[in-house]
PDB file of N, CA and C in Angstrom:
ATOM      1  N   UNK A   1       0.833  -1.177   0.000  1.00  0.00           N
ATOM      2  CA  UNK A   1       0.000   0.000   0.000  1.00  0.00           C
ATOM      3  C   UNK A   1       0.880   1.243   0.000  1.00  0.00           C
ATOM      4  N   UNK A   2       0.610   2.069  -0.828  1.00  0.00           N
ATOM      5  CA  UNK A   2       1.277   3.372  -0.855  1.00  0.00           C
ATOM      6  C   UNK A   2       0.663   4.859  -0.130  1.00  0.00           C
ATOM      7  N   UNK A   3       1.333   5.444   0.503  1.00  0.00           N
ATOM      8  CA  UNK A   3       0.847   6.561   1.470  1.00  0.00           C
ATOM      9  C   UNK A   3       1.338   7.967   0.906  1.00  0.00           C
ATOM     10  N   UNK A   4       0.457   8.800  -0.008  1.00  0.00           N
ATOM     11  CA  UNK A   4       1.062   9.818  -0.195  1.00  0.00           C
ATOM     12  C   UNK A   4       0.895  10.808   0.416  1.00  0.00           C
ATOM     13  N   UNK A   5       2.138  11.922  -0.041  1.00  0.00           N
ATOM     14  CA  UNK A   5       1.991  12.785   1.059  1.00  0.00           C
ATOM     15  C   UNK A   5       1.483  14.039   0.649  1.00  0.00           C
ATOM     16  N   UNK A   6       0.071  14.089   0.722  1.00  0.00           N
ATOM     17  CA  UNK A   6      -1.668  14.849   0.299  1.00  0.00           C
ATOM     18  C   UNK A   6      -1.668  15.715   1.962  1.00  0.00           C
ATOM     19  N   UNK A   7      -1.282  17.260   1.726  1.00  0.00           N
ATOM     20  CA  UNK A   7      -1.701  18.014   3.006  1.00  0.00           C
ATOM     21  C   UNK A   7      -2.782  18.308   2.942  1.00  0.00           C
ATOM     22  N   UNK A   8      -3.912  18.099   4.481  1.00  0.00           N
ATOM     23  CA  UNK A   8      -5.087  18.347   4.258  1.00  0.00           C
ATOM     24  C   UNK A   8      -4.750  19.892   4.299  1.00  0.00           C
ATOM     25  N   UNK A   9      -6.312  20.312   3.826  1.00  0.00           N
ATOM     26  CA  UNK A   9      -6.657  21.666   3.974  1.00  0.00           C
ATOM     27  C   UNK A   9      -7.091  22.394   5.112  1.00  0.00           C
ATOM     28  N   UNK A  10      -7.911  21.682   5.611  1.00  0.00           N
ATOM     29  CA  UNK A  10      -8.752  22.422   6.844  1.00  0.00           C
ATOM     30  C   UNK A  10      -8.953  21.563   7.674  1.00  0.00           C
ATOM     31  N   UNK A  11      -9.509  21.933   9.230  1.00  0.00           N
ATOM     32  CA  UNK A  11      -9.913  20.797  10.342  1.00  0.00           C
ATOM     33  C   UNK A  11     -10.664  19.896  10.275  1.00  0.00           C
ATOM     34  N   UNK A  12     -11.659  20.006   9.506  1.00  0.00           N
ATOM     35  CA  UNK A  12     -12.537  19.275   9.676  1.00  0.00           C
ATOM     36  C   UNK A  12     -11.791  17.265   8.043  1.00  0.00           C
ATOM     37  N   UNK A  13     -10.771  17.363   7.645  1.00  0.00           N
ATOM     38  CA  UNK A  13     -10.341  16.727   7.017  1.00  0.00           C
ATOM     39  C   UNK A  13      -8.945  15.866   8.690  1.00  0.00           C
ATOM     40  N   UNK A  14      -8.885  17.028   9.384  1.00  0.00           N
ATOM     41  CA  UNK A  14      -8.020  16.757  10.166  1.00  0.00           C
ATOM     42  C   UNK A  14      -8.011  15.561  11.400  1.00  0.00           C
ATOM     43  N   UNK A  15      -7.368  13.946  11.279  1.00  0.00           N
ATOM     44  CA  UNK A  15      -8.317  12.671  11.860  1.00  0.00           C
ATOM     45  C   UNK A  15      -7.056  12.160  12.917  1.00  0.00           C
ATOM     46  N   UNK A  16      -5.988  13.292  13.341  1.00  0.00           N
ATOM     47  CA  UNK A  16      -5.361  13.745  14.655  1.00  0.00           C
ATOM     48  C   UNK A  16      -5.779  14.048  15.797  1.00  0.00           C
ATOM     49  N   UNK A  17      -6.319  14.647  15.739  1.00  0.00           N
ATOM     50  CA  UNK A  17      -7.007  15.962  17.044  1.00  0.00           C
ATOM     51  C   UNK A  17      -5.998  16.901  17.060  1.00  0.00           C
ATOM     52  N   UNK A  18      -5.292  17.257  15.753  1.00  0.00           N
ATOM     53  CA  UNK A  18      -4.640  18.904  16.193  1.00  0.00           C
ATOM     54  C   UNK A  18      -5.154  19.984  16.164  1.00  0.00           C
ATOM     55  N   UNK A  19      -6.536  20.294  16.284  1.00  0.00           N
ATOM     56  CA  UNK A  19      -7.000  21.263  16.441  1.00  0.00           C
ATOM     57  C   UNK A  19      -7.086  22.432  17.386  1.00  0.00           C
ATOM     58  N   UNK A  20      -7.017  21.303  18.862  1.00  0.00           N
ATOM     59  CA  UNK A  20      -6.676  22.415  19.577  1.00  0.00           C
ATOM     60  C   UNK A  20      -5.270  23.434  19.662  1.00  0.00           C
ATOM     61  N   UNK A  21      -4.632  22.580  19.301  1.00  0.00           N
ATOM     62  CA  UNK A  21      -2.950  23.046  19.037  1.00  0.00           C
ATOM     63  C   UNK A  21      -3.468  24.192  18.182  1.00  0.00           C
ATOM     64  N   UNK A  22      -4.033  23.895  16.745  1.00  0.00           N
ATOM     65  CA  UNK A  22      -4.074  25.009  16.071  1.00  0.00           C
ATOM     66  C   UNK A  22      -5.181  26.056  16.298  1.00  0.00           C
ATOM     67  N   UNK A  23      -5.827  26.012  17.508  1.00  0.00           N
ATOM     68  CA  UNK A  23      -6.656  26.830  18.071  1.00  0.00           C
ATOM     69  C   UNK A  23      -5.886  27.997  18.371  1.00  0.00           C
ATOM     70  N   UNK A  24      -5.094  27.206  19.426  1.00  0.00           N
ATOM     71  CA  UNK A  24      -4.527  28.335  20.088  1.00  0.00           C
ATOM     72  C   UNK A  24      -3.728  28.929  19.651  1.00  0.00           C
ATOM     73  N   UNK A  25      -2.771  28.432  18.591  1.00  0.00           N
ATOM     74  CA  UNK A  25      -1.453  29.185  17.854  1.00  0.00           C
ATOM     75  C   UNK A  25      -2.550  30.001  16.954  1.00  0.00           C
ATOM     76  N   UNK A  26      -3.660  30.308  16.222  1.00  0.00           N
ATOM     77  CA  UNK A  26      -4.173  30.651  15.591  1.00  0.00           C
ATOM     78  C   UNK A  26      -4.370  32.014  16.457  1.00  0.00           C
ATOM     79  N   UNK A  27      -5.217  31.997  18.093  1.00  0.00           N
ATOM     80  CA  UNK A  27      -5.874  32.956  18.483  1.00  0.00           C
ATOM     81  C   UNK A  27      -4.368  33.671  19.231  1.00  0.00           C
ATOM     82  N   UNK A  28      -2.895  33.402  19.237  1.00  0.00           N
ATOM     83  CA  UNK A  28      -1.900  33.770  19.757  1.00  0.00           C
ATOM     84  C   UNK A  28      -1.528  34.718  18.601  1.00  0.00           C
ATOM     85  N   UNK A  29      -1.915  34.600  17.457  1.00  0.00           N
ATOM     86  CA  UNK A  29      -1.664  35.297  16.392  1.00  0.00           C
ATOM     87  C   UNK A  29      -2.556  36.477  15.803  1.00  0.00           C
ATOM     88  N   UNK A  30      -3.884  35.616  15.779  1.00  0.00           N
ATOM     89  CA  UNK A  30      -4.682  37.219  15.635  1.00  0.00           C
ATOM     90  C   UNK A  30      -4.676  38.113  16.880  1.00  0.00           C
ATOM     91  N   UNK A  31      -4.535  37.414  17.929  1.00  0.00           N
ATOM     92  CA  UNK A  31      -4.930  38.405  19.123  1.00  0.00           C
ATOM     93  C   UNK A  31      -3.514  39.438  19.622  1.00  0.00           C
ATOM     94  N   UNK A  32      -2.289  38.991  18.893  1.00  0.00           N
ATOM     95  CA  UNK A  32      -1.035  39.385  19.147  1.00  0.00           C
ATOM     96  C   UNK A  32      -1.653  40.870  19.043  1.00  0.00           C
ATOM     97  N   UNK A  33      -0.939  41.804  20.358  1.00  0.00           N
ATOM     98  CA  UNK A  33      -1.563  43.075  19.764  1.00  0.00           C
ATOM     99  C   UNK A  33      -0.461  44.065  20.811  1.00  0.00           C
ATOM    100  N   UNK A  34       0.839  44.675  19.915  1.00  0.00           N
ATOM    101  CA  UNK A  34       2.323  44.960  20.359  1.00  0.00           C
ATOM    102  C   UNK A  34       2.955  45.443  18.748  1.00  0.00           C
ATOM    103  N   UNK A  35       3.642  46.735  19.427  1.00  0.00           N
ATOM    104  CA  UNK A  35       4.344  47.098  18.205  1.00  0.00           C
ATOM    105  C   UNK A  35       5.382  45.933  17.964  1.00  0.00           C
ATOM    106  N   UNK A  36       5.975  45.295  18.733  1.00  0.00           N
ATOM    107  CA  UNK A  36       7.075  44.462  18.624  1.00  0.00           C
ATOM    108  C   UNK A  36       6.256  43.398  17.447  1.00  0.00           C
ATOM    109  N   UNK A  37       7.706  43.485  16.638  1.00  0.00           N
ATOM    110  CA  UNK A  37       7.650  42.289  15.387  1.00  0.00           C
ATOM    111  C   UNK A  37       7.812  40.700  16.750  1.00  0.00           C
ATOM    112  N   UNK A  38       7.455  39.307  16.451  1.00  0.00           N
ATOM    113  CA  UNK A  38       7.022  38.131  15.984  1.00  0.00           C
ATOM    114  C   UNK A  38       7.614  37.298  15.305  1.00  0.00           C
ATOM    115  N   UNK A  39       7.883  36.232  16.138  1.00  0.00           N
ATOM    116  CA  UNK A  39       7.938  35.187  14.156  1.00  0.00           C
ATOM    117  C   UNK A  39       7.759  33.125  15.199  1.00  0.00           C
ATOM    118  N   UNK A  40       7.289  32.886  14.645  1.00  0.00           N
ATOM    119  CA  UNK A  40       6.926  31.507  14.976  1.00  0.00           C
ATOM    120  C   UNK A  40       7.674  30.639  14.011  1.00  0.00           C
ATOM    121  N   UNK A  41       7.945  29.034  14.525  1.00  0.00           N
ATOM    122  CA  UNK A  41       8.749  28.709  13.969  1.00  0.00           C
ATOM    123  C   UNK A  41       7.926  27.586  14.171  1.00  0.00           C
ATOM    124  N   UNK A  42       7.491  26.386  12.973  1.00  0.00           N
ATOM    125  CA  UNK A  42       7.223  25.210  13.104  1.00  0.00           C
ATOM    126  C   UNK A  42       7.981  24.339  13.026  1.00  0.00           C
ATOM    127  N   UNK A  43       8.713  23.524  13.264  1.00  0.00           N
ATOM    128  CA  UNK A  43       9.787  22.636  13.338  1.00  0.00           C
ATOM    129  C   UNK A  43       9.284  20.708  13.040  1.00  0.00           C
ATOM    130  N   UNK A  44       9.287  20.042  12.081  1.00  0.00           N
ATOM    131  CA  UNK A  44       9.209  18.931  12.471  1.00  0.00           C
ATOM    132  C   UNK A  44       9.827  17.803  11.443  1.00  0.00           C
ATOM    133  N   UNK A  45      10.182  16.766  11.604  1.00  0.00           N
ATOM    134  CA  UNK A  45      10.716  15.727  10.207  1.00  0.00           C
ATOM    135  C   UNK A  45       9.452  15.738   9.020  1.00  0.00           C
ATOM    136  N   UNK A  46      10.299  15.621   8.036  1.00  0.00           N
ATOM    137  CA  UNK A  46       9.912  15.018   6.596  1.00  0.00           C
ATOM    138  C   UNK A  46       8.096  14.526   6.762  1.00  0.00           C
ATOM    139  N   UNK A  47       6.933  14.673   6.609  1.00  0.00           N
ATOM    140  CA  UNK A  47       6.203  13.904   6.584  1.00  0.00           C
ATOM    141  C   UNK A  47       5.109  14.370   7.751  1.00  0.00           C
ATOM    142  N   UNK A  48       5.901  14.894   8.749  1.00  0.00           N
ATOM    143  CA  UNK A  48       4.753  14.874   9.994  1.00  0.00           C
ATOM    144  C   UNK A  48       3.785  15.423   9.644  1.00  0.00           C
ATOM    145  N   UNK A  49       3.207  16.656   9.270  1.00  0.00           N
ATOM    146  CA  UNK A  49       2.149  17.189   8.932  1.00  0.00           C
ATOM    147  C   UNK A  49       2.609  18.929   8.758  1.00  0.00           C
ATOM    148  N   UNK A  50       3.619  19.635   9.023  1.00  0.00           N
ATOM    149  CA  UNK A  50       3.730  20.600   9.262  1.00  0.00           C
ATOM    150  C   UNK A  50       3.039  22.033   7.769  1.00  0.00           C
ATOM    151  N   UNK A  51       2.397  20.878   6.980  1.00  0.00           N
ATOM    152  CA  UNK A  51       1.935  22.054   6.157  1.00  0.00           C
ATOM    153  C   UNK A  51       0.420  21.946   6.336  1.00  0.00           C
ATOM    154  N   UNK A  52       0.296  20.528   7.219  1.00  0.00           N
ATOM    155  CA  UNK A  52      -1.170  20.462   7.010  1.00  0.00           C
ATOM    156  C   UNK A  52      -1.716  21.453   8.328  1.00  0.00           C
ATOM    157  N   UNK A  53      -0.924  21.683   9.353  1.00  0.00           N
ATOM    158  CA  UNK A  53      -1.412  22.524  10.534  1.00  0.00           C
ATOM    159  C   UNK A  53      -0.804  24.110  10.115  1.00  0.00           C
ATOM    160  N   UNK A  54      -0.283  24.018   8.977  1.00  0.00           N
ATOM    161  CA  UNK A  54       0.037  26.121   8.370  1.00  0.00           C
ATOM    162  C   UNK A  54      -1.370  25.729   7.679  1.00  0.00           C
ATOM    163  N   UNK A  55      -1.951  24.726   7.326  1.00  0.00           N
ATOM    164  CA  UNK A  55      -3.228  25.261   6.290  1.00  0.00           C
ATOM    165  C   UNK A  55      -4.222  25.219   6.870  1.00  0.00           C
ATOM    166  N   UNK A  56      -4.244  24.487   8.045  1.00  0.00           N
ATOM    167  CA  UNK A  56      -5.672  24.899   9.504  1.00  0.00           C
ATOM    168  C   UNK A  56      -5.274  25.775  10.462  1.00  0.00           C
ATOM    169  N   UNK A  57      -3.876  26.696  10.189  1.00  0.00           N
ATOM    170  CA  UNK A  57      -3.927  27.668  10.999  1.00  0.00           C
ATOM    171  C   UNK A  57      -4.654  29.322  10.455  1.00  0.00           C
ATOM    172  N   UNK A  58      -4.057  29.018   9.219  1.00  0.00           N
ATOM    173  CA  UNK A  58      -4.392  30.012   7.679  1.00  0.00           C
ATOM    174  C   UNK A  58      -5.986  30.176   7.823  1.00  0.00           C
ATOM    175  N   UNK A  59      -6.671  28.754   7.740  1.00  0.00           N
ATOM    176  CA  UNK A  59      -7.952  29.050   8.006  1.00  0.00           C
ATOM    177  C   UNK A  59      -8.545  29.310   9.152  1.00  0.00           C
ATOM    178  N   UNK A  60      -7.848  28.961  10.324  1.00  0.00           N
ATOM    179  CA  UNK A  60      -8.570  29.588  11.505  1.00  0.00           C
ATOM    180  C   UNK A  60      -8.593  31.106  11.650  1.00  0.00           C
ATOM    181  N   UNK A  61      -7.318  31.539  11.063  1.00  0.00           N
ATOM    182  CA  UNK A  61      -7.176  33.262  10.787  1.00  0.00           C
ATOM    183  C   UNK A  61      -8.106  33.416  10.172  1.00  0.00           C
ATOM    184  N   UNK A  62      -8.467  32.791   8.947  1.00  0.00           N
ATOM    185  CA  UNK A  62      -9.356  33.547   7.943  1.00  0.00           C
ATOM    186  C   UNK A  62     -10.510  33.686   8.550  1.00  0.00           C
ATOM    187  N   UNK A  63     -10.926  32.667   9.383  1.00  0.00           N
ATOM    188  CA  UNK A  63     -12.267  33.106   9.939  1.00  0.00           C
ATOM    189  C   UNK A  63     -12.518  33.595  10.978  1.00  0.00           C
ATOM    190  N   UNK A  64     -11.183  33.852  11.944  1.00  0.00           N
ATOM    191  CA  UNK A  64     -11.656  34.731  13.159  1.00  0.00           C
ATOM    192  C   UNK A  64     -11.223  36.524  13.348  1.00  0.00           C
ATOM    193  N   UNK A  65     -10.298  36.694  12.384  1.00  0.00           N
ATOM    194  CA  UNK A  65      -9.894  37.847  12.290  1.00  0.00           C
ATOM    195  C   UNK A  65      -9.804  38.194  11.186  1.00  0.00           C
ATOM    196  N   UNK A  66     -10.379  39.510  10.716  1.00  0.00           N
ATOM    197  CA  UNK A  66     -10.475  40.466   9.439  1.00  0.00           C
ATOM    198  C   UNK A  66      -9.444  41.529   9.414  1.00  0.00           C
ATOM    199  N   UNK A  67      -8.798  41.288  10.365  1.00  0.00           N
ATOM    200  CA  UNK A  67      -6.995  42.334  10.029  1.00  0.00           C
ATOM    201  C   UNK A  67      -6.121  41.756  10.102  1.00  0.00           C
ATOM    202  N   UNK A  68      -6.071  40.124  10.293  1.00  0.00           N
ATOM    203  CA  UNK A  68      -4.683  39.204  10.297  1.00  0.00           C
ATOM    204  C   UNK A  68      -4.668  39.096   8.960  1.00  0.00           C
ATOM    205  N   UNK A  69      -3.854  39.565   8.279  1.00  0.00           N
ATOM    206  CA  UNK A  69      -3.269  38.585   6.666  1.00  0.00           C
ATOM    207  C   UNK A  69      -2.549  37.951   6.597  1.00  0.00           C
ATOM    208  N   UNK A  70      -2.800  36.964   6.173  1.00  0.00           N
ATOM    209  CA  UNK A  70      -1.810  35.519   6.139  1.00  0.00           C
ATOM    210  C   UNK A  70      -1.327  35.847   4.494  1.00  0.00           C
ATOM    211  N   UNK A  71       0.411  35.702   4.410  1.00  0.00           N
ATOM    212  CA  UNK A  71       0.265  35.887   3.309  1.00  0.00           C
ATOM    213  C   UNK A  71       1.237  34.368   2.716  1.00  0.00           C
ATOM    214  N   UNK A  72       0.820  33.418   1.944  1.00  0.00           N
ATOM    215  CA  UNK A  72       1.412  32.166   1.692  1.00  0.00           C
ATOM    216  C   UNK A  72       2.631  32.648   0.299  1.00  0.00           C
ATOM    217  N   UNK A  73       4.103  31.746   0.670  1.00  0.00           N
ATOM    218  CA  UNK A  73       5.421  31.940   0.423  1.00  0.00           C
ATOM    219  C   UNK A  73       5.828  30.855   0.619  1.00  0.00           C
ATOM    220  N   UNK A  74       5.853  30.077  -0.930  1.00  0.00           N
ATOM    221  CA  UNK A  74       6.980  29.059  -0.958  1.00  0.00           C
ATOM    222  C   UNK A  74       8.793  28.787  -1.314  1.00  0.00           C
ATOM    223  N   UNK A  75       9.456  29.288  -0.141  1.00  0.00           N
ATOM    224  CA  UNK A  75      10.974  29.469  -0.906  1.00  0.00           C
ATOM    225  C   UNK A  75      11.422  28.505  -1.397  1.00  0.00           C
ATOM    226  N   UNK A  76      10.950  26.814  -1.412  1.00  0.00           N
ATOM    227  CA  UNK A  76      11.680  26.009  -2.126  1.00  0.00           C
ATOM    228  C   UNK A  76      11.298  26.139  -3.350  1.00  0.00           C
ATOM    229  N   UNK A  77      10.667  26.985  -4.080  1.00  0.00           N
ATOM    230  CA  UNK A  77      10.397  27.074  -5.603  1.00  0.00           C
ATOM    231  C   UNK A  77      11.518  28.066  -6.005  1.00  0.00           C
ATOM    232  N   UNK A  78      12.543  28.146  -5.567  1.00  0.00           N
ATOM    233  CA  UNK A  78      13.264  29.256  -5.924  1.00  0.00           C
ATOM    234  C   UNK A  78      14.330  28.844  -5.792  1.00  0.00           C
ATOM    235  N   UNK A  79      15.679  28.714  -6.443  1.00  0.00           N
ATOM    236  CA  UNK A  79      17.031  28.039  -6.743  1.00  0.00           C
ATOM    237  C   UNK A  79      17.781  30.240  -6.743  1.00  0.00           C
ATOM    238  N   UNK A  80      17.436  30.704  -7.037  1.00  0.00           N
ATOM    239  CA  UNK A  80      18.681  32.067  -7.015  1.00  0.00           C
ATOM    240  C   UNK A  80      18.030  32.726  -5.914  1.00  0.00           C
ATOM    241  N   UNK A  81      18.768  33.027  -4.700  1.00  0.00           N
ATOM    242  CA  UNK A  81      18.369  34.082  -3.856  1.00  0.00           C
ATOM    243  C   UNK A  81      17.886  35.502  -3.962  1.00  0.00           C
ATOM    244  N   UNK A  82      18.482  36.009  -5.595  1.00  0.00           N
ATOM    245  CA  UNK A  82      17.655  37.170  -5.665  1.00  0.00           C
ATOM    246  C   UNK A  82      16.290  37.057  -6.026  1.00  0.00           C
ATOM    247  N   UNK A  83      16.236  35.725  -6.709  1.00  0.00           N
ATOM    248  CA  UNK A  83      14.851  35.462  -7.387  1.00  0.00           C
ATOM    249  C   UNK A  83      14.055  35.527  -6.116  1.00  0.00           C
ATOM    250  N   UNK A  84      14.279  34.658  -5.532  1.00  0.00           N
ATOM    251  CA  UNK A  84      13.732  34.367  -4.067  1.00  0.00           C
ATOM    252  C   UNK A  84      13.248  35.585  -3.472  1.00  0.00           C
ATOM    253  N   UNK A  85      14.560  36.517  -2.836  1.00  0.00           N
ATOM    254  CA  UNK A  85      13.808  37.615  -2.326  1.00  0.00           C
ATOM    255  C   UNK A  85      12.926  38.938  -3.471  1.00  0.00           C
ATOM    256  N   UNK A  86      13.213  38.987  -4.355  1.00  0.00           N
ATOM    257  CA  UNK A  86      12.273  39.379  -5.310  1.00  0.00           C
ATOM    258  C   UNK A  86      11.094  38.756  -5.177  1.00  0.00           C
ATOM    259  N   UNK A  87      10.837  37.832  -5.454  1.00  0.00           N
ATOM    260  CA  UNK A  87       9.244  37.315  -5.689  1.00  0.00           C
ATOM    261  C   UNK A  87       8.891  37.532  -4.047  1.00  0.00           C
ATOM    262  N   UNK A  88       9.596  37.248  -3.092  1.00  0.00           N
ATOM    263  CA  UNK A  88       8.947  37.395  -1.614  1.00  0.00           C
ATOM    264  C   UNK A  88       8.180  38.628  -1.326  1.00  0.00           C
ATOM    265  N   UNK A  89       9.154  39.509  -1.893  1.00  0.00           N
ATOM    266  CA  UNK A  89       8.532  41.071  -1.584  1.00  0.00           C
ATOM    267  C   UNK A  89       7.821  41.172  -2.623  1.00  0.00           C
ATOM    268  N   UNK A  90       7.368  41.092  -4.201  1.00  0.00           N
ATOM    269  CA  UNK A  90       6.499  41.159  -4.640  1.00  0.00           C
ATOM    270  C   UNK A  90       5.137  40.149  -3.950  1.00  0.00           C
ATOM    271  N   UNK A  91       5.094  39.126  -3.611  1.00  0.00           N
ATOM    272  CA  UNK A  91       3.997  38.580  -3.070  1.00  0.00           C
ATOM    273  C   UNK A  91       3.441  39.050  -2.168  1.00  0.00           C
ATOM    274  N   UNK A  92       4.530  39.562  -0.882  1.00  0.00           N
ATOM    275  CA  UNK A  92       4.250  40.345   0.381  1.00  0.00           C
ATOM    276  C   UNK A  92       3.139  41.622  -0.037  1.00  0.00           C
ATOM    277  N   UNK A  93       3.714  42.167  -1.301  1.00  0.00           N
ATOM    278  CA  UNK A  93       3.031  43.498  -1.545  1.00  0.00           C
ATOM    279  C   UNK A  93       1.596  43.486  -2.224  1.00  0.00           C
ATOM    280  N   UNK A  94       1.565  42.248  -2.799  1.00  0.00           N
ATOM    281  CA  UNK A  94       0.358  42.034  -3.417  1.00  0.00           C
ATOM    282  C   UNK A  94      -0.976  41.887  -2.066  1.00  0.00           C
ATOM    283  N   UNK A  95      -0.262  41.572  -1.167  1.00  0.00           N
ATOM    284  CA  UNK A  95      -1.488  41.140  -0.403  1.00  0.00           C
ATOM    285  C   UNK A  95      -1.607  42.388   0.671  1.00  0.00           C
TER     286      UNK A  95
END
């Protein structure tokens, strides 16, 4: 049997129970409220899920706060660092 590696989208696809995890990192983020910059770091091996809990965190923003923008940035599509930070700041600006 083969297991591919398909990130869910949202919680309700989610058959973990990481929801509460992404409850709270979700409401730690919209509710952040400080001039001081932020930055969270997800950390985990090859496989665990770590894009499937950025895409039920993305949506918990989307639906509890109307001034958090999540803005999605993939740097492994990018081999030249200027390319890289070019397209970053054009994406950043689009949103």
């Amino acid at each position: 049997m083969f297991n591919t590696d398909k990130t869910i989208k949202n919680s309700q696809e989610d058959r973990l129970g990481r929801i509460k995890f992404v409850k709270r990192v979700s409401k730690a983020i919209y509710e952040f409220n400080s001039t001081d910059n932020f930055a969270i770091a997800l950390q985990g091996k090859w496989g665990c899920g770590k894009t499937s809990i950025l895409n039920m965190i993305s949506n918990e923003i989307d639906v509890n706060s109307d001034s958090t923008v999540v803005v999605k940035f993939n740097p492994w599509n990018f081999t030249d660092c200027n390319q890289l930070i070019s397209q970053f700041f054009i994406n950043l600006s689009t949103k």
